[in-house]
Protein backbone atom coordinates (compact mmCIF):
# COMPACT_ATOMS: atom_id res chain seq x y z
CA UNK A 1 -6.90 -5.59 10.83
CA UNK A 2 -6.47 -5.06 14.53
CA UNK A 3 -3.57 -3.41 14.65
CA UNK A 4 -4.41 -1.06 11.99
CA UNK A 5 -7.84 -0.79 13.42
CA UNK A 6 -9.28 -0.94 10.50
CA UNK A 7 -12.94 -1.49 9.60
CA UNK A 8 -13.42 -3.79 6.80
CA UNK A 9 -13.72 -7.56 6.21
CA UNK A 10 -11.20 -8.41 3.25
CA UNK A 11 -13.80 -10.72 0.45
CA UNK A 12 -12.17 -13.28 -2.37
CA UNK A 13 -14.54 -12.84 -5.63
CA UNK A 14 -15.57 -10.38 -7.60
CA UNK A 15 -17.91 -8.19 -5.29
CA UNK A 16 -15.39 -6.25 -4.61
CA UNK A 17 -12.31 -6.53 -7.31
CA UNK A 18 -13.51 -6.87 -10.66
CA UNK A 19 -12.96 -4.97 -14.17
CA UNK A 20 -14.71 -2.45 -14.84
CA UNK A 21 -15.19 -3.15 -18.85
CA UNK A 22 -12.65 -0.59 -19.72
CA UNK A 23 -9.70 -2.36 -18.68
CA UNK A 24 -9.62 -0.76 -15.37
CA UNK A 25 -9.43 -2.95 -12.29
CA UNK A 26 -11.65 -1.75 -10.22
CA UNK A 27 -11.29 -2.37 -6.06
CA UNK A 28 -14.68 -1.11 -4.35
CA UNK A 29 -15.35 -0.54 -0.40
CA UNK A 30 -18.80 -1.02 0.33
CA UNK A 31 -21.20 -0.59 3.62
CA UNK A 32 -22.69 -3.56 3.99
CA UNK A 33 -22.00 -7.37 5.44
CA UNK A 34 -23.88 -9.72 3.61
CA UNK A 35 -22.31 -12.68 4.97
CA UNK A 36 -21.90 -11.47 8.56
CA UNK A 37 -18.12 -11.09 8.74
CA UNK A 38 -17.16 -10.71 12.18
CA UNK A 39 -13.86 -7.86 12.63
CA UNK A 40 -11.59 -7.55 15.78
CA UNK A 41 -14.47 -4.88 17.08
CA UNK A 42 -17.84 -7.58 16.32
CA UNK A 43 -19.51 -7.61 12.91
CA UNK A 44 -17.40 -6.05 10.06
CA UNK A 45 -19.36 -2.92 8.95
CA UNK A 46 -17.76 -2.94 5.57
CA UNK A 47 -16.03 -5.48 2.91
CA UNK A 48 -13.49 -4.37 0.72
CA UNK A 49 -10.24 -6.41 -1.56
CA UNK A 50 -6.57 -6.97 -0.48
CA UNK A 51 -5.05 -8.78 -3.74
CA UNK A 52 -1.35 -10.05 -3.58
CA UNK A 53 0.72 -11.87 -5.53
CA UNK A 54 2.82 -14.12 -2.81
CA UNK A 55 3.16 -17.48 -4.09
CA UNK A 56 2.28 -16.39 -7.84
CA UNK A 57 5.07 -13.40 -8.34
CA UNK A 58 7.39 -11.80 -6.81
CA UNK A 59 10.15 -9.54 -8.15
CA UNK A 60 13.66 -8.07 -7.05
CA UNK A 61 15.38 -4.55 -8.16
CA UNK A 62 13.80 -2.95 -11.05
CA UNK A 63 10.73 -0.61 -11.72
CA UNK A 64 7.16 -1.55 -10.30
CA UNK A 65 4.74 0.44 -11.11
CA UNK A 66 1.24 1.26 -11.10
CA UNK A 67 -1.40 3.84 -13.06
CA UNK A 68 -3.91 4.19 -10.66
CA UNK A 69 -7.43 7.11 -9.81
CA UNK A 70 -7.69 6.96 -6.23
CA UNK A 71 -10.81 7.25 -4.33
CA UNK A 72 -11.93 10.33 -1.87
CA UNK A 73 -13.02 9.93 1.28
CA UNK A 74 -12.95 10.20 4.52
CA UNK A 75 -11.61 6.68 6.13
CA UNK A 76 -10.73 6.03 2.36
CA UNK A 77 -6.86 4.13 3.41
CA UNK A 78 -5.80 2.65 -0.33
CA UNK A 79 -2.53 1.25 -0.62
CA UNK A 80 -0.13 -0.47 -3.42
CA UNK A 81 2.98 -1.94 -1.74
CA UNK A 82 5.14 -4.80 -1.09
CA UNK A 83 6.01 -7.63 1.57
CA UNK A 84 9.62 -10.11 1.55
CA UNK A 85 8.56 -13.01 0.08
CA UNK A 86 10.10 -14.44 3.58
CA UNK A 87 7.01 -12.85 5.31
CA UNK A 88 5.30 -16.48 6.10
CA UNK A 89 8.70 -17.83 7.71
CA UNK A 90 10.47 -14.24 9.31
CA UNK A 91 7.49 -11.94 10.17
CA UNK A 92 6.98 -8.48 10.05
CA UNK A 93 8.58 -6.31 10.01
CA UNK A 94 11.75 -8.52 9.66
CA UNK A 95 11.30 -9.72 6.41
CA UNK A 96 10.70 -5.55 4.94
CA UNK A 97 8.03 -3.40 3.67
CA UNK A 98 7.81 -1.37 0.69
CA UNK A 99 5.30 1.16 0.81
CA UNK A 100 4.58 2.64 -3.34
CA UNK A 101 1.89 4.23 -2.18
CA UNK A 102 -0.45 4.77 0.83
CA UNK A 103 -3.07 7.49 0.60
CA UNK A 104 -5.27 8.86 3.52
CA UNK A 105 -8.89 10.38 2.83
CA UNK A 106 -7.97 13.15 4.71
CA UNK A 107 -5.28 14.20 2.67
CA UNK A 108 -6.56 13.98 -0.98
CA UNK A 109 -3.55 15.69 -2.55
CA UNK A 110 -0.79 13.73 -0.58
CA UNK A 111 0.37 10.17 -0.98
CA UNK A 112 3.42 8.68 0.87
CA UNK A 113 6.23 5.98 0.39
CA UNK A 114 7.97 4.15 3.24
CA UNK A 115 9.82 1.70 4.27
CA UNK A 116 9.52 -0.81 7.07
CA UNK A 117 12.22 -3.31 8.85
CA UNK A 118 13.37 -4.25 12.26
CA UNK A 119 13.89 -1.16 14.00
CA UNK A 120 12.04 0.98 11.53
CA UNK A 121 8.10 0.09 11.55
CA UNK A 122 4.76 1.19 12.29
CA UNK A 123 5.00 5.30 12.96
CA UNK A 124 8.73 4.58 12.77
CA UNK A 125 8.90 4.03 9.14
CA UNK A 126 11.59 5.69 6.69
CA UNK A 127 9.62 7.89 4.48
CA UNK A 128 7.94 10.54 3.17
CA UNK A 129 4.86 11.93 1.63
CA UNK A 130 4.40 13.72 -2.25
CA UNK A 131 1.43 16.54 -2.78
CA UNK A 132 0.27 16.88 -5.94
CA UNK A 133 0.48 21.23 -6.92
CA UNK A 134 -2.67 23.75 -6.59
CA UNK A 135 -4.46 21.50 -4.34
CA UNK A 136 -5.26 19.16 -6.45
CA UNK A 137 -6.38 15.51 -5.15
CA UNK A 138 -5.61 11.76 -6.66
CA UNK A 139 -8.94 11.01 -7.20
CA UNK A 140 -9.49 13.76 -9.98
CA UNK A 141 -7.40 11.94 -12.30
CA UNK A 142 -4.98 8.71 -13.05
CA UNK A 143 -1.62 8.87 -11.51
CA UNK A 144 1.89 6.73 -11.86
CA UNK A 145 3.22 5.79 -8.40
CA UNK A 146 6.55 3.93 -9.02
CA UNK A 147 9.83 2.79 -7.33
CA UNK A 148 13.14 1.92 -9.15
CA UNK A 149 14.81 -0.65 -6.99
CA UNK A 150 18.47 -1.63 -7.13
CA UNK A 151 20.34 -3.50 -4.08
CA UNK A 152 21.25 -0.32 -2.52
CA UNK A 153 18.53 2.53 -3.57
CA UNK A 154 14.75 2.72 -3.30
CA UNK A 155 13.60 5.45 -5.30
CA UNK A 156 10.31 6.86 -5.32
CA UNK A 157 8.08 8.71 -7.74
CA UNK A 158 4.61 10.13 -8.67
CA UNK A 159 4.31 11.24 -12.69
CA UNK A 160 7.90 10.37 -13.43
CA UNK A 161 8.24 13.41 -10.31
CA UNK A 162 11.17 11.80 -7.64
CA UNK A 163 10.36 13.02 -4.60
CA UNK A 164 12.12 10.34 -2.56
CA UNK A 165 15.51 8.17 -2.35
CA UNK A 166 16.50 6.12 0.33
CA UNK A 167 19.65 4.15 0.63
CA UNK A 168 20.99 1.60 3.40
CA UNK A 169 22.96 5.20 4.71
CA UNK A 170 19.24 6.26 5.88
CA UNK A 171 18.85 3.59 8.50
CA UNK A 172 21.11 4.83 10.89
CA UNK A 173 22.88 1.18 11.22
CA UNK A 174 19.38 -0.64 11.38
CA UNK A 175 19.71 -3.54 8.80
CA UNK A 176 18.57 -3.05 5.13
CA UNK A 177 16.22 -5.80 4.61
CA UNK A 178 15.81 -5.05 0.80
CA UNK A 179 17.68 -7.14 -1.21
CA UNK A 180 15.54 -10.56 -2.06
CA UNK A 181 12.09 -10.81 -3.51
CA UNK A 182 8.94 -9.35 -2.53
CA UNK A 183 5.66 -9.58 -3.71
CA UNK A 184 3.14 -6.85 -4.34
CA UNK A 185 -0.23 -5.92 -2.83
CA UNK A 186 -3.04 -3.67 -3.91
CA UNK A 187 -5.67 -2.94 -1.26
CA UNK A 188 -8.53 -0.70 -0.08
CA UNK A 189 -8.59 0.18 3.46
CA UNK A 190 -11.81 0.88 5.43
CA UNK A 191 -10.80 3.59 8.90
CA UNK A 192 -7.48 2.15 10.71
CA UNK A 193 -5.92 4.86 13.13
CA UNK A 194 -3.19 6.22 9.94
C-alpha cells in the first residue's frame, strides 16, 4: 500500500490464511516473493493476507468481535477493522473507518481503536490506544478486541476492559459517518510508516 508504505504483496489462497488444525485461523507474513509481486517501491519483499467480507457481510450497530494472539515484531502492523459498505461508490475516508484493533511491533503491549471520516483521517483519526498491565505484550496470549455499536456510540474494549467511547459530540461538528453497514477486515501488515 503506497500510502501506508507498506511492504507486502496481499496473496488470495491459502499460503498465507489458512487454519491451523485447531480451529485457529491463522494469517502468516512471510519473506519471500515466489511469484514476483511487484509493490509501489519494485518487487514486493514479502506476501502476507488482507481478508474482508464486502460483498459477502456486512453488519450495522451491535457487538463485533474478535479472539485473537497477535504476532511480535518489529514491522509486525496487524489490524481487524471495518470500511462503509459505500467504500466502492464514496471513497475514503468519506464512507468511515472503524479501527477494532491496530497493533504496531514496536509497541507489543498497546493496541489502538480509531475512527476515520471526512475531516478526521490518516494521523487525524479519533482515537486512542489500550496497554495491557506489567508489560505484558498481545502476542503472549489470546485477547478479545470488541466494539458495541449503536447509531450514536462506538465503544471500545480489550478483555471485556472499556477503555474507549466515542460519540458524534467527539467530532467537533465533522459529520458522523457511522450509521449504515460496514464490512470487516482482518489483515497482516508488512512496515508502513504507523
Amino acid at each position: 500500500n503506497v500510502n501506508n508504505h507498506e511492504r507486502q504483496y496481499y496473496t488470495s489462497g491459502t499460503n498465507n490464511a489458512a487454519l491451523d488444525g485447531q480451529g485457529n485461523l491463522v494469517i502468516t507474513a512471510k519473506r519471500e516473493n515466489p511469484a514476483n509481486y511487484n509493490c509501489w517501491y519494485g518487487r514486493c519483499e514479502y506476501t502476507s493476507a488482507r481478508l474482508n467480507t464486502a460483498g459477502k457481510f456486512t453488519t450495522q450497530y451491535g457487538r463485533v468481535e474478535a479472539r485473537m494472539k497477535l504476532p511480535r515484531g518489529q514491522g509486525i502492523w496487524p489490524a481487524f477493522w471495518m470500511l462503509g459498505n459505500d467504500m466502492g461508490n464514496i471513497g475514503w475516508p468519506a464512507a468511515g473507518e472503524i479501527d477494532i484493533m491496530e497493533n504496531v511491533g514496536f509497541e507489543p503491549g498497546t493496541v489502538h481503536g480509531t475512527l476515520h471520516g471526512p475531516g478526521y483521517s490518516g494521523s487525524g483519526g479519533i482515537g486512542a490506544g489500550y496497554t495491557l498491565p506489567g508489560g505484558a505484550a498481545f502476542a503472549d496470549a489470546f485477547h478479545t478486541f470488541a466494539i458495541d455499536w449503536s447509531p450514536n456510540s462506538i465503544r471500545w474494549s480489550v478483555d471485556g476492559n472499556v477503555y474507549q467511547t466515542r460519540t458524534p459530540a467527539d467530532l467537533g461538528g465533522r459529520q458522523w459517518v457511522f450509521n449504515k453497514p460496514f464490512f470487516m477486515i482482518l489483515n497482516l501488515a508488512v512496515g508502513g510508516y504507523w
